[in-house]
C-alpha atoms as a PDB file:
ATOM      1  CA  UNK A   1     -45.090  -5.273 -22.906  1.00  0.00           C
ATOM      2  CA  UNK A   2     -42.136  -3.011 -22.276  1.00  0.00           C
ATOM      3  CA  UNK A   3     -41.225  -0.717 -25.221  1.00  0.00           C
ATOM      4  CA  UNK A   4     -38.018  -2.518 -26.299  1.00  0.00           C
ATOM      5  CA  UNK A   5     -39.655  -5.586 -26.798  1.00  0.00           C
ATOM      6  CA  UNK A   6     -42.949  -3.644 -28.981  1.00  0.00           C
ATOM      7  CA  UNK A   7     -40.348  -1.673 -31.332  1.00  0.00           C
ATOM      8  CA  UNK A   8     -38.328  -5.092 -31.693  1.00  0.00           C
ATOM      9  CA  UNK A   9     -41.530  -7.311 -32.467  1.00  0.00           C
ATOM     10  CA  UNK A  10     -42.317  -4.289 -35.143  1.00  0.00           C
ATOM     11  CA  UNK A  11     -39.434  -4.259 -36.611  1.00  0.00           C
ATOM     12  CA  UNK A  12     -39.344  -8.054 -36.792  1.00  0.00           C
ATOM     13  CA  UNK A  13     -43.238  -7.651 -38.494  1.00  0.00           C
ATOM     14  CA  UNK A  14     -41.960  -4.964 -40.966  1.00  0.00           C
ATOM     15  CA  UNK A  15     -39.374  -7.576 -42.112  1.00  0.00           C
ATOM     16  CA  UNK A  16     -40.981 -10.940 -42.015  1.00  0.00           C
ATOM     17  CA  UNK A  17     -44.486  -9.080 -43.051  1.00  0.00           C
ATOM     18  CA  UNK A  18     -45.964 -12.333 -41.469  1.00  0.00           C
ATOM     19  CA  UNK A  19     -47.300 -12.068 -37.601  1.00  0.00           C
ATOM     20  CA  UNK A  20     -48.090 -15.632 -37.295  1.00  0.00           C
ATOM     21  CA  UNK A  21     -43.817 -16.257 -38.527  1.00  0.00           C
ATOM     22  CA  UNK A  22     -42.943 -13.168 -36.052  1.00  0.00           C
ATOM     23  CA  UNK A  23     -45.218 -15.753 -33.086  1.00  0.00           C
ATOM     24  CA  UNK A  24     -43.045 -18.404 -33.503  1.00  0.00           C
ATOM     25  CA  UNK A  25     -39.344 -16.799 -33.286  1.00  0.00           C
ATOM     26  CA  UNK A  26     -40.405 -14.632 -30.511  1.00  0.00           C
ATOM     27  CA  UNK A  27     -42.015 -17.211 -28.606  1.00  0.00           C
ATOM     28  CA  UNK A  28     -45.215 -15.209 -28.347  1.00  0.00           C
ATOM     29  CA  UNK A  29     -49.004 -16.243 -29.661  1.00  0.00           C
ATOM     30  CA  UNK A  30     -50.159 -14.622 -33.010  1.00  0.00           C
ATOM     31  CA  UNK A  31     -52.509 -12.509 -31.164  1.00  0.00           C
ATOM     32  CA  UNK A  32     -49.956 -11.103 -28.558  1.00  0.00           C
ATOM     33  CA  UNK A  33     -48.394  -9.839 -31.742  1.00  0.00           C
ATOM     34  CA  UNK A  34     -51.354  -8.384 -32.938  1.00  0.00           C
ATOM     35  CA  UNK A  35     -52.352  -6.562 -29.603  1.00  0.00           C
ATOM     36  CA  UNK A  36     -48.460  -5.345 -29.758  1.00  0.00           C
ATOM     37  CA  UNK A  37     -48.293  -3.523 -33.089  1.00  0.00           C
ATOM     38  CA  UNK A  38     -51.913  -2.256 -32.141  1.00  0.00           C
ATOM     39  CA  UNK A  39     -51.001  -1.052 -28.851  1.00  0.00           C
ATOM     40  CA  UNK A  40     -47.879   0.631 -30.533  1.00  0.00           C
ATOM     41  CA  UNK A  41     -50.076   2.478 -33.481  1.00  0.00           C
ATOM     42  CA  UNK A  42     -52.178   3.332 -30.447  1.00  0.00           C
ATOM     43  CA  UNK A  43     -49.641   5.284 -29.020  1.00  0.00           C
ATOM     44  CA  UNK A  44     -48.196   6.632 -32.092  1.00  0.00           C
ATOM     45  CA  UNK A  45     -51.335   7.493 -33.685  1.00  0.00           C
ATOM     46  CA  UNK A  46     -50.728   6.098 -36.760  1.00  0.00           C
ATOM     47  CA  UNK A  47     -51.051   3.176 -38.491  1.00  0.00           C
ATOM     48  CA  UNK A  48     -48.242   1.140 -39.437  1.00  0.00           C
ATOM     49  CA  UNK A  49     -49.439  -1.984 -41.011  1.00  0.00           C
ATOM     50  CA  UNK A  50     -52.215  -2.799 -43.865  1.00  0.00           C
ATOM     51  CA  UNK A  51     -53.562  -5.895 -42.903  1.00  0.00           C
ATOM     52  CA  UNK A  52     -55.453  -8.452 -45.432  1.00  0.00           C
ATOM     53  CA  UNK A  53     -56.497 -12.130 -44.575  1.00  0.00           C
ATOM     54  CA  UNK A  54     -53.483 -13.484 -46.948  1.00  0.00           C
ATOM     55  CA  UNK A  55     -50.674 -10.749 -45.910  1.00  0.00           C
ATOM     56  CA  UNK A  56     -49.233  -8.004 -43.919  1.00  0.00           C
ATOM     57  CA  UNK A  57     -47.567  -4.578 -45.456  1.00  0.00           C
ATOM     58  CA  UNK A  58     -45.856  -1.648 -44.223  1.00  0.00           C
ATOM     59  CA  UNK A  59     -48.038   2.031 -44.568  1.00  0.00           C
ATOM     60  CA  UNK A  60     -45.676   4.678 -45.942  1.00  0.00           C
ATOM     61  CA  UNK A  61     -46.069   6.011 -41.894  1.00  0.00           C
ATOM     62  CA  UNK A  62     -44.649   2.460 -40.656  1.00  0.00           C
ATOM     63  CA  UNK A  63     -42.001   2.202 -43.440  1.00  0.00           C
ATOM     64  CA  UNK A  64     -40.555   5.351 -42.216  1.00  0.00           C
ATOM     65  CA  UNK A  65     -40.654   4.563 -38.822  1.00  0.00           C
ATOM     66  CA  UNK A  66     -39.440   1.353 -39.147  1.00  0.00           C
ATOM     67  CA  UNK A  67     -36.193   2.482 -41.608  1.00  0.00           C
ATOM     68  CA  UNK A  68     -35.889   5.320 -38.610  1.00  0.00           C
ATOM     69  CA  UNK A  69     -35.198   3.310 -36.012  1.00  0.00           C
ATOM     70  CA  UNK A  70     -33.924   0.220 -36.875  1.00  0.00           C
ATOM     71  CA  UNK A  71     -30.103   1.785 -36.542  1.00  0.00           C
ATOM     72  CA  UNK A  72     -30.864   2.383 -33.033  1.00  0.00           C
ATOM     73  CA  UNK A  73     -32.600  -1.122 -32.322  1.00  0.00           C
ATOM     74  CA  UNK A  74     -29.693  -2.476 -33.691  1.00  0.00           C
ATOM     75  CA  UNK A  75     -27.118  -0.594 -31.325  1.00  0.00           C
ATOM     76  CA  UNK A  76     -29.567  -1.235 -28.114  1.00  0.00           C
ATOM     77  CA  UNK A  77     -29.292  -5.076 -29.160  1.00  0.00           C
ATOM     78  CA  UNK A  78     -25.396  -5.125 -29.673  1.00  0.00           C
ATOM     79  CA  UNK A  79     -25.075  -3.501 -26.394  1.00  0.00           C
ATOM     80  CA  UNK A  80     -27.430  -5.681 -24.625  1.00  0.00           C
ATOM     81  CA  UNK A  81     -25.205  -8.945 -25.652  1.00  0.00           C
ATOM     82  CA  UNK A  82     -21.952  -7.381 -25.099  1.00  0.00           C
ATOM     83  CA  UNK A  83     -23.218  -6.530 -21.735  1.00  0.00           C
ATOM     84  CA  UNK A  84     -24.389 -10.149 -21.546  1.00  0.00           C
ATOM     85  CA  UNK A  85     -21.103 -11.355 -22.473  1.00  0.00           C
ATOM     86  CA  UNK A  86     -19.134  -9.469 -20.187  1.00  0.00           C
ATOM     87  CA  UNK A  87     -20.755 -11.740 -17.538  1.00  0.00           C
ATOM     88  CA  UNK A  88     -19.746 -14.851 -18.770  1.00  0.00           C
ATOM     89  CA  UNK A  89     -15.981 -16.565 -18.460  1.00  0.00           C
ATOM     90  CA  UNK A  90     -15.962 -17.156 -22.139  1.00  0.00           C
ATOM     91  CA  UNK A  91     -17.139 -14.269 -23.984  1.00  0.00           C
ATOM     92  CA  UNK A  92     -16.276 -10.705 -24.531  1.00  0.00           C
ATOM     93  CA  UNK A  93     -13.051  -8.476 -24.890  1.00  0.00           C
ATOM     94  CA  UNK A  94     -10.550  -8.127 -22.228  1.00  0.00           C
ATOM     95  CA  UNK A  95      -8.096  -4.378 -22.509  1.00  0.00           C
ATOM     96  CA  UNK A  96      -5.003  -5.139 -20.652  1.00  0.00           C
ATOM     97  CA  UNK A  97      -2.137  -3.119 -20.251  1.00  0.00           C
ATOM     98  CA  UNK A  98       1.746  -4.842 -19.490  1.00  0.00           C
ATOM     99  CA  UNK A  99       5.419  -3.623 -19.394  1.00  0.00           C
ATOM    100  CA  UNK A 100       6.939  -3.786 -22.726  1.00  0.00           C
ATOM    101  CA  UNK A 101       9.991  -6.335 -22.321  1.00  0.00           C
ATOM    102  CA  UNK A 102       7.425  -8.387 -20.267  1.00  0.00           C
ATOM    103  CA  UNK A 103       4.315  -8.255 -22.891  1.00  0.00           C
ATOM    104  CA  UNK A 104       6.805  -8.884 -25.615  1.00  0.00           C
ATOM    105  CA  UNK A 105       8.142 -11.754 -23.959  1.00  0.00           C
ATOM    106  CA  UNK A 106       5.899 -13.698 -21.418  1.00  0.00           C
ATOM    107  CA  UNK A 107       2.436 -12.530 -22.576  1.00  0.00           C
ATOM    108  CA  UNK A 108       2.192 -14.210 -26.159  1.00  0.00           C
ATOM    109  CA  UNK A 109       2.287 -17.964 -25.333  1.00  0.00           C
ATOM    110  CA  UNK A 110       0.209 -17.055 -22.216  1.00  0.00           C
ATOM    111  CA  UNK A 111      -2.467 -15.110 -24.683  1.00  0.00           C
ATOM    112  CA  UNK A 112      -2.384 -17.951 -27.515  1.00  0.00           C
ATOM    113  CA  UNK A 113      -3.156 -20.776 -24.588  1.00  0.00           C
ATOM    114  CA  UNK A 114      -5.869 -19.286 -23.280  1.00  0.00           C
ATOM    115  CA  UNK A 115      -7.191 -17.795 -26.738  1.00  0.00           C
ATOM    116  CA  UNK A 116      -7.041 -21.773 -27.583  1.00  0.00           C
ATOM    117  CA  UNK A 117      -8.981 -22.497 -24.321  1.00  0.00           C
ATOM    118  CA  UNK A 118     -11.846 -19.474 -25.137  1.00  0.00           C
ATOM    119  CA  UNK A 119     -11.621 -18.457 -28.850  1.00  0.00           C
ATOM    120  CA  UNK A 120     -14.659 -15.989 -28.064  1.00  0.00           C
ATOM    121  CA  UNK A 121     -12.899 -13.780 -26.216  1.00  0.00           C
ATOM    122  CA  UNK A 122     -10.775 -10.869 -28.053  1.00  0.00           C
ATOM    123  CA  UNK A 123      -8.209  -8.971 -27.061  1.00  0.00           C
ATOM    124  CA  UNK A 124      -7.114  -5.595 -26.927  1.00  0.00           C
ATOM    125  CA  UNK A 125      -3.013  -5.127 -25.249  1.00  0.00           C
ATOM    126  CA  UNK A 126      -1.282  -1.859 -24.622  1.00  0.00           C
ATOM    127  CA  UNK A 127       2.100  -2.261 -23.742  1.00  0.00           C
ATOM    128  CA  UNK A 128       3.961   0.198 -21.728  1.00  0.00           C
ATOM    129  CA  UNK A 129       6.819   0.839 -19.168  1.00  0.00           C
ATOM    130  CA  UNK A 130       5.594   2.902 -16.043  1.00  0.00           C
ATOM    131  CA  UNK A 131       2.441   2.822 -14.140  1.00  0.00           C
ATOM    132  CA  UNK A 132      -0.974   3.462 -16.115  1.00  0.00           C
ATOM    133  CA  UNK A 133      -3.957   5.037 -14.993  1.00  0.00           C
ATOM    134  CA  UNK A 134      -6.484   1.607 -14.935  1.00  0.00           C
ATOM    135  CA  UNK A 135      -9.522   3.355 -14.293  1.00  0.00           C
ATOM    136  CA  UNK A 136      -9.173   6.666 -16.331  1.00  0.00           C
ATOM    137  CA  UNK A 137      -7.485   4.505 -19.188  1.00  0.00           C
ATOM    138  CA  UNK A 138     -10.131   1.843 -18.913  1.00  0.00           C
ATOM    139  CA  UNK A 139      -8.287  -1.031 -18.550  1.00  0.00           C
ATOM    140  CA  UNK A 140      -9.734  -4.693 -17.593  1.00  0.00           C
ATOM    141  CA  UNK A 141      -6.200  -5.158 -15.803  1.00  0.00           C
ATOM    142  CA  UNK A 142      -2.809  -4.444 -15.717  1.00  0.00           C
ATOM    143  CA  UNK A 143       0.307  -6.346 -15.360  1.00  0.00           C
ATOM    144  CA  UNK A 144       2.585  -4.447 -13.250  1.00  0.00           C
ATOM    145  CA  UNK A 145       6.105  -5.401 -11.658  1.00  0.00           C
ATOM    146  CA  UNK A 146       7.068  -2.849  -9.011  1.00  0.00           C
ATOM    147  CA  UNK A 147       7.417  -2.568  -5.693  1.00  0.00           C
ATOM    148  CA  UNK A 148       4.638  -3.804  -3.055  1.00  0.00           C
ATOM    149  CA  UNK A 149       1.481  -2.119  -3.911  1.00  0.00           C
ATOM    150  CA  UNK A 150       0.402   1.009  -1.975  1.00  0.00           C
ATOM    151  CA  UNK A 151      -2.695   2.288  -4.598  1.00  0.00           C
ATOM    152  CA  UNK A 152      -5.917   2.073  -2.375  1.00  0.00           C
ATOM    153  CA  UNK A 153      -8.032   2.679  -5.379  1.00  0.00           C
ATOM    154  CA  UNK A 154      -7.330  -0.202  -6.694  1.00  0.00           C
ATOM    155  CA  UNK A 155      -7.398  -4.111  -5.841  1.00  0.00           C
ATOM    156  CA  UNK A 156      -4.394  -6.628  -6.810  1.00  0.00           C
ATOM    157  CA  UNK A 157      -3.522 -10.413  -7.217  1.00  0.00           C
ATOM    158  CA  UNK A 158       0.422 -11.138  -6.252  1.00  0.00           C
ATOM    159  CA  UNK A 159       1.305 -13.465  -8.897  1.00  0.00           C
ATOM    160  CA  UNK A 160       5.262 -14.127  -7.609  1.00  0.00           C
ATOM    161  CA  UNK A 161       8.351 -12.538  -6.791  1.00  0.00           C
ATOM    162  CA  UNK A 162      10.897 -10.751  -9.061  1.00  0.00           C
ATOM    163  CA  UNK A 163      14.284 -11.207  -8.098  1.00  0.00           C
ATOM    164  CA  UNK A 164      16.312  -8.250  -9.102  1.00  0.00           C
ATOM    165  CA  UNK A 165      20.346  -8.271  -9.762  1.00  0.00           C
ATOM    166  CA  UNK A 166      23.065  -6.111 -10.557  1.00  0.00           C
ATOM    167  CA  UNK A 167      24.780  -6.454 -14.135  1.00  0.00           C
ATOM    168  CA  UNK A 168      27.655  -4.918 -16.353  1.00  0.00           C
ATOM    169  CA  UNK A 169      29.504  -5.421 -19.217  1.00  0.00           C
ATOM    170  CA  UNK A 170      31.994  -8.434 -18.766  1.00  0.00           C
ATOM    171  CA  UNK A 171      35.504  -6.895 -18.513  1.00  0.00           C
ATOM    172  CA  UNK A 172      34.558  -3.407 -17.188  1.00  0.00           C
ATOM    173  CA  UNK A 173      35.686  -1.793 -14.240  1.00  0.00           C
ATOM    174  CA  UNK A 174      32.796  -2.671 -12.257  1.00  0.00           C
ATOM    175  CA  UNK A 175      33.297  -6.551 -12.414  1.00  0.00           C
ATOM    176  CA  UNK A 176      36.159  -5.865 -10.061  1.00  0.00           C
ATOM    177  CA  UNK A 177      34.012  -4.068  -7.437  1.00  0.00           C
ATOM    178  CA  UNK A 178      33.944  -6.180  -3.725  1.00  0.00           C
ATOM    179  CA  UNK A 179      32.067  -3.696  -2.402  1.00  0.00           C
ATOM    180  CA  UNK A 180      28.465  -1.244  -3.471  1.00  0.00           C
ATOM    181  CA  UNK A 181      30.374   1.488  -1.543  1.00  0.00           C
ATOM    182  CA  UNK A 182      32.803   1.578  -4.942  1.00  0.00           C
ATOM    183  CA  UNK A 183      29.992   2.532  -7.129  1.00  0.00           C
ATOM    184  CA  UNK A 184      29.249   6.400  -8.160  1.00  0.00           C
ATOM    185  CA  UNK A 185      25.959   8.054  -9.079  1.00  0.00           C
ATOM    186  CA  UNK A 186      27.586   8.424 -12.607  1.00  0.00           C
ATOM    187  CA  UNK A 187      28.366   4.639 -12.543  1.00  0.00           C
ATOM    188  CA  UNK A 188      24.186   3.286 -12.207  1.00  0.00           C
ATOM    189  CA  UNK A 189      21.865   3.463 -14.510  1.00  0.00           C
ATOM    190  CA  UNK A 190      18.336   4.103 -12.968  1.00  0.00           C
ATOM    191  CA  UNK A 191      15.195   3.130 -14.322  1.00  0.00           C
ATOM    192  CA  UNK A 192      12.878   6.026 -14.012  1.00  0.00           C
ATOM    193  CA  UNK A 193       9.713   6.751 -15.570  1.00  0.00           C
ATOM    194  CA  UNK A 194      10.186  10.316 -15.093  1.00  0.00           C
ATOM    195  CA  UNK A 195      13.697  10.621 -16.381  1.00  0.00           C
ATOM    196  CA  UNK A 196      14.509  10.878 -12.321  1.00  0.00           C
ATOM    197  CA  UNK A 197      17.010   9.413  -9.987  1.00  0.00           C
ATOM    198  CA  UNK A 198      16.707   6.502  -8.245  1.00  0.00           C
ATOM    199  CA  UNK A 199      17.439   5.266  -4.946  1.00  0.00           C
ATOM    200  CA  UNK A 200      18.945   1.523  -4.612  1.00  0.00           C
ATOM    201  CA  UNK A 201      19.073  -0.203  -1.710  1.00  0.00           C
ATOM    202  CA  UNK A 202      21.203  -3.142  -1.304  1.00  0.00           C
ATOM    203  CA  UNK A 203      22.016  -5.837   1.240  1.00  0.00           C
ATOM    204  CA  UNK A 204      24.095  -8.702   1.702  1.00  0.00           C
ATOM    205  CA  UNK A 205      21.571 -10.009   5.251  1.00  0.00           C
ATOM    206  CA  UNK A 206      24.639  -8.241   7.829  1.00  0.00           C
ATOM    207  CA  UNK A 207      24.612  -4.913   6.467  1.00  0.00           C
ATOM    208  CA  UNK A 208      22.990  -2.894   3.891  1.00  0.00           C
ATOM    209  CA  UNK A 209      24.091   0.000   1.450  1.00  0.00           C
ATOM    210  CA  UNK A 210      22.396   3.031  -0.071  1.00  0.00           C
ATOM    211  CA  UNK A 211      22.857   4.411  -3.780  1.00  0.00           C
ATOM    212  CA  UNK A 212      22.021   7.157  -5.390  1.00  0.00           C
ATOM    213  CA  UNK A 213      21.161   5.898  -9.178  1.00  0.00           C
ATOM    214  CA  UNK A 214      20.655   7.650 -12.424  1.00  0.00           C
ATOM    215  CA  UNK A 215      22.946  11.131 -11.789  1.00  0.00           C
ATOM    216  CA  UNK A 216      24.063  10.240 -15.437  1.00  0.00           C
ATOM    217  CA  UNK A 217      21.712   8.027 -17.188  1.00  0.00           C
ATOM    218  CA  UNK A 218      18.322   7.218 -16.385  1.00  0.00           C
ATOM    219  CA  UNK A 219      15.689   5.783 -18.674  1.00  0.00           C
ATOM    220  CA  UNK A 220      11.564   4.155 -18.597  1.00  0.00           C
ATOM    221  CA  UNK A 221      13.155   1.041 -20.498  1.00  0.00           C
ATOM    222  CA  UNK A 222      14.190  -1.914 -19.156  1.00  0.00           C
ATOM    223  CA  UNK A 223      15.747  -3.250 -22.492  1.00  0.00           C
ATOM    224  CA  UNK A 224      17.140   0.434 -22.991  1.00  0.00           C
ATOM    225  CA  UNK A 225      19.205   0.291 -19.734  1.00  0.00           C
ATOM    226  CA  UNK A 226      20.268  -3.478 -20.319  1.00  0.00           C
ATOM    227  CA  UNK A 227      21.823  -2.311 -23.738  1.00  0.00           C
ATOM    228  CA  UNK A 228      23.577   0.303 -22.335  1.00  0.00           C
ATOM    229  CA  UNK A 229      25.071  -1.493 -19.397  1.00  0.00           C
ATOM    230  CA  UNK A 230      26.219  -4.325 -21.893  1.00  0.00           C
ATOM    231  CA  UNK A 231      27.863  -1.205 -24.252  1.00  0.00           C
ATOM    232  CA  UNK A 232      30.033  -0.516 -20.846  1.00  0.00           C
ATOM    233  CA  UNK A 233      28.199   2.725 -19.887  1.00  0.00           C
ATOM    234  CA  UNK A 234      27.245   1.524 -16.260  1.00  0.00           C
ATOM    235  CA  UNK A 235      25.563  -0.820 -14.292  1.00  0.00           C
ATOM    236  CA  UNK A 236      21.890  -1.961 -14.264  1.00  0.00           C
ATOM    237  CA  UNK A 237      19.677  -3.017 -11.970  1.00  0.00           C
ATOM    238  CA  UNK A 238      17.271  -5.094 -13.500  1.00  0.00           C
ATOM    239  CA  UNK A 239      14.777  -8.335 -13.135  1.00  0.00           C
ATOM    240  CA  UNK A 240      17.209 -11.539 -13.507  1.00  0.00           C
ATOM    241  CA  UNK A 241      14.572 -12.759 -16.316  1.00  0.00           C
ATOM    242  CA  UNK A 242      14.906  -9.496 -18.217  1.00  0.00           C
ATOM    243  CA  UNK A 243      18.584  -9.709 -19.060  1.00  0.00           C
ATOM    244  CA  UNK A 244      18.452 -14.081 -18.803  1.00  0.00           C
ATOM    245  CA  UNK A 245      19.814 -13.724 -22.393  1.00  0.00           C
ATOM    246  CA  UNK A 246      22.304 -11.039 -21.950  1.00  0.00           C
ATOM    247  CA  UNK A 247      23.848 -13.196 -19.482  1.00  0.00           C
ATOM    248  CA  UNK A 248      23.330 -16.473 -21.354  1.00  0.00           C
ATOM    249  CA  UNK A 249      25.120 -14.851 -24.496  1.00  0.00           C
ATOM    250  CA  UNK A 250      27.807 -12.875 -22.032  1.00  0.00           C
ATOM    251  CA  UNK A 251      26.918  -9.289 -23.156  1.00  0.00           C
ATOM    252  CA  UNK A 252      26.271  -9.041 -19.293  1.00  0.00           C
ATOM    253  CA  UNK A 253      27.607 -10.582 -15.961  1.00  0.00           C
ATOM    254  CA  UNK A 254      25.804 -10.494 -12.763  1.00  0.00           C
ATOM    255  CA  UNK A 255      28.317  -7.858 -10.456  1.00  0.00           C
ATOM    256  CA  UNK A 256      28.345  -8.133  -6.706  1.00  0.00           C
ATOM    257  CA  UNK A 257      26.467 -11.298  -6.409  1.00  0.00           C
ATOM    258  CA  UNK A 258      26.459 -11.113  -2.405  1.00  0.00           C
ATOM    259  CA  UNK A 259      24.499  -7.283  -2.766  1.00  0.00           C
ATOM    260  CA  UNK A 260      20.788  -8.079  -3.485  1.00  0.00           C
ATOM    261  CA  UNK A 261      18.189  -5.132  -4.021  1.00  0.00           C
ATOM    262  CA  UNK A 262      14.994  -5.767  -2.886  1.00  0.00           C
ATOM    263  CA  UNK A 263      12.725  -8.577  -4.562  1.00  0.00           C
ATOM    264  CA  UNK A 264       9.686  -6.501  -6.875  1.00  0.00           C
ATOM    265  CA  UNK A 265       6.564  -7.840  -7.348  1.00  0.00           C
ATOM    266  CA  UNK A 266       4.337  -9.383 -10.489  1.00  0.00           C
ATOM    267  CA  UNK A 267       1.120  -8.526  -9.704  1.00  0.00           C
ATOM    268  CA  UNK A 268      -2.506  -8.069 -11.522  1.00  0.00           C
ATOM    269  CA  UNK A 269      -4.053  -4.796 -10.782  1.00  0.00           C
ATOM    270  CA  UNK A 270      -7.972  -4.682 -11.477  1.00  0.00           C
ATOM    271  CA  UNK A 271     -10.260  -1.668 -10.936  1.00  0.00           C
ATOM    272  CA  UNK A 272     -12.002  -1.479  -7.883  1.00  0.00           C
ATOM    273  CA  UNK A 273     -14.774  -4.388  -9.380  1.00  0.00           C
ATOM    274  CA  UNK A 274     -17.182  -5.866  -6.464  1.00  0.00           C
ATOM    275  CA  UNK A 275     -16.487  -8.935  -7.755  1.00  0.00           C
ATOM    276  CA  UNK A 276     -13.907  -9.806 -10.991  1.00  0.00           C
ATOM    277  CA  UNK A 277     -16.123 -10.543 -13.777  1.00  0.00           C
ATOM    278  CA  UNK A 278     -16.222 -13.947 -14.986  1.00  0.00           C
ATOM    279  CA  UNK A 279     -14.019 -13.485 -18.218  1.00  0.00           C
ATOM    280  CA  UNK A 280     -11.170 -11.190 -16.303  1.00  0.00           C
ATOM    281  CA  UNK A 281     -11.261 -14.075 -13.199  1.00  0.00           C
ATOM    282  CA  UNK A 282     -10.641 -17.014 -16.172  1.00  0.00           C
ATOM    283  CA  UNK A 283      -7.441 -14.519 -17.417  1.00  0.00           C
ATOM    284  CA  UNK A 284      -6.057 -14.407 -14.027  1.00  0.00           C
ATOM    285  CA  UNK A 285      -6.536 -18.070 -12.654  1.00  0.00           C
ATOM    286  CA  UNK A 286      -4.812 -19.202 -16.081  1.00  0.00           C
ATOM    287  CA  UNK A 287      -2.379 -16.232 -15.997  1.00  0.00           C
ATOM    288  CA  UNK A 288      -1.218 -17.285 -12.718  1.00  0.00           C
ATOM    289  CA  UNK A 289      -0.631 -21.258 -13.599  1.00  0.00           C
ATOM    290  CA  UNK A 290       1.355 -20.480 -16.470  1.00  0.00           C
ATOM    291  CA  UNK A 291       3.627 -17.215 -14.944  1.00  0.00           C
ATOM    292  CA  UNK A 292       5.850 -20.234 -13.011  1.00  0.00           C
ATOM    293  CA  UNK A 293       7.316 -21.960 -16.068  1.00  0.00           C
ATOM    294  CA  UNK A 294       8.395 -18.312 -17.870  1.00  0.00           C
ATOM    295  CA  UNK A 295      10.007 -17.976 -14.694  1.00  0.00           C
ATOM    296  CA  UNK A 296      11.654 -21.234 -14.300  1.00  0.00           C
ATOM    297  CA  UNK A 297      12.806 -20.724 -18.045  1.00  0.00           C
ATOM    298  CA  UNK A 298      14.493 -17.416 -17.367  1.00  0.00           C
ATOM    299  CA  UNK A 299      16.466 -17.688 -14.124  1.00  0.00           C
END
């Protein structure tokens, strides 16, 4: 008998003070218990148990003992089924980190339909604009929307395209613009994660025009960049299902609707797992069904 299962069976003995009772819930025979605690007095050299033909007690030695390590029994056991959970597609906890607009937005009716499908598993989200560290943060996954993944650390599932447009305050100068050429560094607002500039490239599938964004204003904050293109500041370059509403309420007007940037992509990065664990597969296979209709509902 391994030494888990002998400290387990004694604690079980020191509690149930019955070895016959102790038999029965570990599926052993009362003598296998016997030969267990003996075996373990053996090797501790004391003697842990008083035995009489009508009951078992505790010596002051196996009290101790027994009050002694019963914390650590009990951690060895949690961590034993959360391990065992973590392998199946319906248990366990699931860390995932998101974009803030996105995880405010998309994520909860995605989260409360699958925590309806597997009410076992818990959740732990960190929301965030910019890139996170996955492995050093210990994250299950992360929802990202950027450009085509280059990490080589990591692995990724492309969930869909992101279609990205150009927007400003209706009535501003910039509604009037035919052309990108007629835009100024102090005119676009970049998103930056680094407070940096930013480099747009647009095209209109003949010809294709480079910007230098964020000489002004530049921001990690989707929302924070819509707001301040709808205030008249500038123009944005955003996801088309970030600023659905802006334009839907006419705080914002798409600008220079033949000039496209290119598309960004929703994608779930994962650590670099041999194989996705069962819980984190179930997350992405019902991730990706439901992603479309958000979509749909925001272009």
């Amino acid at each position: 008998m391994n030494d888990y299962r002998a400290l387990r069976t004694f604690l079980m003995a020191a509690e149930k003070r019955n070895f016959a009772q102790v038999a029965r819930e570990l599926d052993m025979t009362p003598a296998a218990v016997t030969r267990a605690i003996a075996a373990l007095e053996n090797e501790l050299g004391v003697q842990l148990f008083v035995r009489t033909t009508r009951q078992v007690s505790l010596t002051t030695d196996g009290a101790i003992y027994a009050a002694q390590i019963k914390p650590a029994m009990e951690a060895l056991e949690n961590a034993r089924t959360d391990l065992m959970n973590t392998h199946k597609a319906d248990h366990g906890r699931l860390r995932i980190s998101a974009p803030t607009w996105f995880g405010q937005q998309a994520l909860p009716p995605i989260l409360a339909g699958f925590k309806g499908l597997y009410p076992k598993i818990s959740f732990e989200i960190s929301l965030a604009d910019g890139l996170v560290n996955i492995i050093d943060d210990d994250y299950d996954l992360a929802i990202r929307i950027s450009a085509a993944p280059s990490d080589k650390f990591t692995i990724w599932r492309k969930i869909s395209m992101v279609r990205r447009i150009l927007v400003a305050a209706p009535g501003s100068r910039f509604t009037e613009m035919k052309h990108p050429s007629e835009l100024t560094p102090d005119d676009c607002l970049a998103y930056s994660g680094e407070s940096r500039r930013e480099n747009w490239v647009l095209s209109d599938g003949s010809g294709s025009a480079n910007i230098s964004a964020g000489r002004a204003f530049s921001a990690n904050s989707g929302e924070v960049l819509a707001s301040m293109a709808a205030d008249g500041v500038g123009v944005a370059m955003l996801p088309k299902f970030h600023v659905a509403e802006y334009l839907r309420t006419g705080r914002l007007v798409h600008i220079l609707k033949n000039w496209s940037p290119p598309d960004l992509w929703l994608t779930l990065y994962y650590p670099p797992y041999q194989s996705l664990p069962p819980r984190i597969a179930s997350f992405s296979k019902f991730f990706e069904q439901q992603v479309p209709a958000f979509m749909t509902a925001m272009d």
